[in-house]
C-alpha atoms as a PDB file:
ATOM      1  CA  UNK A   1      22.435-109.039 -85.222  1.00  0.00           C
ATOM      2  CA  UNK A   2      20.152-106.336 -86.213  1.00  0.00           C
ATOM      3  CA  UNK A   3      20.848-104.186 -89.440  1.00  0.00           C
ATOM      4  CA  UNK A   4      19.012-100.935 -90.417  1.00  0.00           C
ATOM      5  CA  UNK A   5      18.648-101.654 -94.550  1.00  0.00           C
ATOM      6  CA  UNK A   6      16.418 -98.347 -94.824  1.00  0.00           C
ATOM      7  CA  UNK A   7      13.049 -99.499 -95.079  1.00  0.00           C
ATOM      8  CA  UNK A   8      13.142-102.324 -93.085  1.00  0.00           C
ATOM      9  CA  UNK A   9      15.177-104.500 -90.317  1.00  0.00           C
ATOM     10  CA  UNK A  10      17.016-107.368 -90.779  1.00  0.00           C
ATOM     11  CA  UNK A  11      17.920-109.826 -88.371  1.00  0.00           C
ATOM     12  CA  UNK A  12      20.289-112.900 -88.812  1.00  0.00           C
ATOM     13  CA  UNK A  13      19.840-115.088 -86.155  1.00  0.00           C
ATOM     14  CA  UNK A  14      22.584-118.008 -85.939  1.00  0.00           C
ATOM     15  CA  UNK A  15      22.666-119.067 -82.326  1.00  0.00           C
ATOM     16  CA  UNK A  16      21.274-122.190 -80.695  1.00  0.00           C
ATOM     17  CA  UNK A  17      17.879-121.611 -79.998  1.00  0.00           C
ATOM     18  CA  UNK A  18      16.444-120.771 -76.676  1.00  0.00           C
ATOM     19  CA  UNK A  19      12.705-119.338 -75.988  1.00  0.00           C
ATOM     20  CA  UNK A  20      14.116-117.316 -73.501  1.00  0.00           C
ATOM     21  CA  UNK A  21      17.033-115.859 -75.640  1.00  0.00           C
ATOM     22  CA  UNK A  22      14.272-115.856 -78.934  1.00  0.00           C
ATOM     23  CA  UNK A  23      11.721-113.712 -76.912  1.00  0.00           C
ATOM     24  CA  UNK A  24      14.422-111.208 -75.984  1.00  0.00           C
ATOM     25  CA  UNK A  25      15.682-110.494 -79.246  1.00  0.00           C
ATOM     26  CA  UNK A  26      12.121-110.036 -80.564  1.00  0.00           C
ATOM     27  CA  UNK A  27      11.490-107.394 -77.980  1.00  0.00           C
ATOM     28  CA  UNK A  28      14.739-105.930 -78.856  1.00  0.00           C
ATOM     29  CA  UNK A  29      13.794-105.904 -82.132  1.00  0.00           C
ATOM     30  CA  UNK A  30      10.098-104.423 -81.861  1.00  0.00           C
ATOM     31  CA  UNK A  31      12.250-101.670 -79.374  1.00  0.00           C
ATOM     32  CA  UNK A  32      14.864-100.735 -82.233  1.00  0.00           C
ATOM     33  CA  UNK A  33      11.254-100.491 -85.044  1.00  0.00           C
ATOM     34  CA  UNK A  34       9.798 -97.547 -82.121  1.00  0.00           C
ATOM     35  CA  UNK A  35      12.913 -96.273 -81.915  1.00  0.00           C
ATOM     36  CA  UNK A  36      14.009 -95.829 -85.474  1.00  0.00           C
ATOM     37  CA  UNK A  37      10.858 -95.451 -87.229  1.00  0.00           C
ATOM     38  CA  UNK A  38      10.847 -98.898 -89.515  1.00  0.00           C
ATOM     39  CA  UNK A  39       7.790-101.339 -89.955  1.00  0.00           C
ATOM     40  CA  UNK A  40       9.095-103.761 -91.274  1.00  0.00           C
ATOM     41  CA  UNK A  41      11.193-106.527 -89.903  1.00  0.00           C
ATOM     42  CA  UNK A  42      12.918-109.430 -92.312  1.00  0.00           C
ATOM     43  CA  UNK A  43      14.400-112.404 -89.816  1.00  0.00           C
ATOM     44  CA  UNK A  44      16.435-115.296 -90.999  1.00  0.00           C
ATOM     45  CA  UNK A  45      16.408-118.276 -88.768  1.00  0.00           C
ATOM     46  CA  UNK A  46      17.725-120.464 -91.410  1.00  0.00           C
ATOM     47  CA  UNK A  47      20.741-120.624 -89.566  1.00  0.00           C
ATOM     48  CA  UNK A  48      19.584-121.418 -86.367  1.00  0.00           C
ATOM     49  CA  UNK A  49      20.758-124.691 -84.764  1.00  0.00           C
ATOM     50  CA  UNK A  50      18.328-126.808 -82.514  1.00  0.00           C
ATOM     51  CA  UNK A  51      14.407-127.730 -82.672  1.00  0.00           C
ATOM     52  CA  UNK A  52      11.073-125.418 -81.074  1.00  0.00           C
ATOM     53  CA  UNK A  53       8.589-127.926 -80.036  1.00  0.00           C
ATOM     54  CA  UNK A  54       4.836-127.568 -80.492  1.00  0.00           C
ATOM     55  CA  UNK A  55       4.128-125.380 -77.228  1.00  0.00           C
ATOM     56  CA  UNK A  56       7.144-122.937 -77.432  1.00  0.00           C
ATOM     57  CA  UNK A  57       5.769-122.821 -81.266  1.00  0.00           C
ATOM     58  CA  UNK A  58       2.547-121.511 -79.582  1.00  0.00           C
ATOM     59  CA  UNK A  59       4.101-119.264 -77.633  1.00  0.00           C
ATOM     60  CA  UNK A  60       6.256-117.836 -79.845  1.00  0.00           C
ATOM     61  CA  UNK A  61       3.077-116.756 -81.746  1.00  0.00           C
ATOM     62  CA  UNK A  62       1.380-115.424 -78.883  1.00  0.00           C
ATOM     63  CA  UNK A  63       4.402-113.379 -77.647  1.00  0.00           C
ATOM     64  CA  UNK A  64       5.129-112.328 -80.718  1.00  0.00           C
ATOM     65  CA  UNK A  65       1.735-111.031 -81.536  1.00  0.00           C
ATOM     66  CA  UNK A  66       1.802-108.911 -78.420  1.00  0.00           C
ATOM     67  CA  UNK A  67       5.651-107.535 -79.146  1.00  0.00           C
ATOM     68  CA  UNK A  68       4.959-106.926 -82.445  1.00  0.00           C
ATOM     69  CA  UNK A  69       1.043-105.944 -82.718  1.00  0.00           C
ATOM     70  CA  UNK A  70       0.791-102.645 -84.303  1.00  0.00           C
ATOM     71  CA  UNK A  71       4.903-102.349 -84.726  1.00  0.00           C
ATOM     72  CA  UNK A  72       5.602-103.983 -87.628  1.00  0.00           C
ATOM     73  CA  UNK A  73       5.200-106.456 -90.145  1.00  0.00           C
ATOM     74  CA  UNK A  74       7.604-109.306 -89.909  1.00  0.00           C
ATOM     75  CA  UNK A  75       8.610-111.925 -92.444  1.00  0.00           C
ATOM     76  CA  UNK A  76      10.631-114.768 -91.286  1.00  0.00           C
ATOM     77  CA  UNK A  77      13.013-116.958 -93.103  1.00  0.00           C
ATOM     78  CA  UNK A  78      13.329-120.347 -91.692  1.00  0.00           C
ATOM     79  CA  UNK A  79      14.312-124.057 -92.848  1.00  0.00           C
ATOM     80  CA  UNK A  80      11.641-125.602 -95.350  1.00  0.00           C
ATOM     81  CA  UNK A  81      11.472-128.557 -93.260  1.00  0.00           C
ATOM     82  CA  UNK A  82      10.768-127.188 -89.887  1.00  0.00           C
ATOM     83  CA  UNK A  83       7.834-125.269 -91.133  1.00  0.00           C
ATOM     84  CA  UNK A  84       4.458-126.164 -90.282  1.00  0.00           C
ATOM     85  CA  UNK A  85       2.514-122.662 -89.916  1.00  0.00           C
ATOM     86  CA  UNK A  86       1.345-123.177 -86.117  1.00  0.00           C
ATOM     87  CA  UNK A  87       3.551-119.934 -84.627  1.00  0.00           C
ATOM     88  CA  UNK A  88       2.117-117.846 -87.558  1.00  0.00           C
ATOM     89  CA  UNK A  89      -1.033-119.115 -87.015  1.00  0.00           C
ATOM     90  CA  UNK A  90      -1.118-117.874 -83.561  1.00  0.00           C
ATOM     91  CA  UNK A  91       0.476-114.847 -84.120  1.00  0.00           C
ATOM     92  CA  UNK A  92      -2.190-113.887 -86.526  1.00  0.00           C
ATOM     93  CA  UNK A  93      -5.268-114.959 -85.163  1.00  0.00           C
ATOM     94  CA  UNK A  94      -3.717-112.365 -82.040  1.00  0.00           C
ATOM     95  CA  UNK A  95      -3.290-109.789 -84.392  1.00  0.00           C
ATOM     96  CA  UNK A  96       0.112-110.290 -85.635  1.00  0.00           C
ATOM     97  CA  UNK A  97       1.423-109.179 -89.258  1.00  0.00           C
ATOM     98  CA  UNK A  98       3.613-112.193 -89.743  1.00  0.00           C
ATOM     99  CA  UNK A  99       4.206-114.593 -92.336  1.00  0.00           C
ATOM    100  CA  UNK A 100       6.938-117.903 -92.363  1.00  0.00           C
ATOM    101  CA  UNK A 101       8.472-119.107 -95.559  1.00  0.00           C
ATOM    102  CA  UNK A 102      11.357-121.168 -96.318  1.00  0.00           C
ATOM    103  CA  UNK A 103      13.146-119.125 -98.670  1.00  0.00           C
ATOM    104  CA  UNK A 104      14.391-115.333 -98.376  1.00  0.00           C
ATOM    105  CA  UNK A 105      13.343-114.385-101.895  1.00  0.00           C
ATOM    106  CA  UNK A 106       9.553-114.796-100.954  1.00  0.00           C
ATOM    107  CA  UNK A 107       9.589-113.328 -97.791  1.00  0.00           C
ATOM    108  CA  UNK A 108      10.904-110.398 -99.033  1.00  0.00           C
ATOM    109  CA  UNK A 109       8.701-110.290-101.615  1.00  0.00           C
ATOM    110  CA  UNK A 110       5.887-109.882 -99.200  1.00  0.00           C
ATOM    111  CA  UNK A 111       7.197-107.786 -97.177  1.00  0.00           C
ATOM    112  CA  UNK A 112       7.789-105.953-100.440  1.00  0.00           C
ATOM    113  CA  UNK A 113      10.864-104.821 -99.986  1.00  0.00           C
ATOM    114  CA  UNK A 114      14.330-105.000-102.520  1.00  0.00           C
END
């Protein structure tokens, strides 16, 4: 689901995850921030059912760096115990603006949105 709040996007993603299905939506995603003029992206995978192992974490990052490079800045919401920084990490070192936190108040915080 994407949502037009104004100044930003929000996504709720609820589905089993899939890299294929995950890397779709964030070029759908990037495609709707062109489209409508919005840079800045708030996605909450907290509700996301199933594990992304260390490589797809790594190429989440990468893919998303190159989706979202220059588009927008994205702040994702995801379960406090599945974080461990390595997607982000990629992502950023590729020029991603993209931060992971395990609780929606912070990430929109720093995406500085209300």
């Amino acid at each position: 689901m994407i949502e037009n709040k104004g100044e930003y996007l929000y996504i709720e993603y609820m589905e089993p995850y899939g890299l294929k299905s995950f890397i779709a939506l964030m070029k759908e995603v990037a495609e709707a921030c062109r489209q409508q003029n919005i840079h800045k992206v708030l996605v909450d995978v907290r509700g996301m059912t199933g594990r992304i192992s260390f490589m797809e974490r790594f190429q989440l990052g990468a893919e998303g760096a190159e989706i979202f490079r220059g588009v927008a800045q994205v702040g994702i919401a995801y379960r406090k115990e599945e974080i461990n920084r390595f997607a982000e990490t990629v992502g950023v070192n590729r020029g991603a603006h993209v931060r992971i936190f395990g609780d929606i108040e912070e990430t929109m915080e720093w995406l500085e949105i209300k």
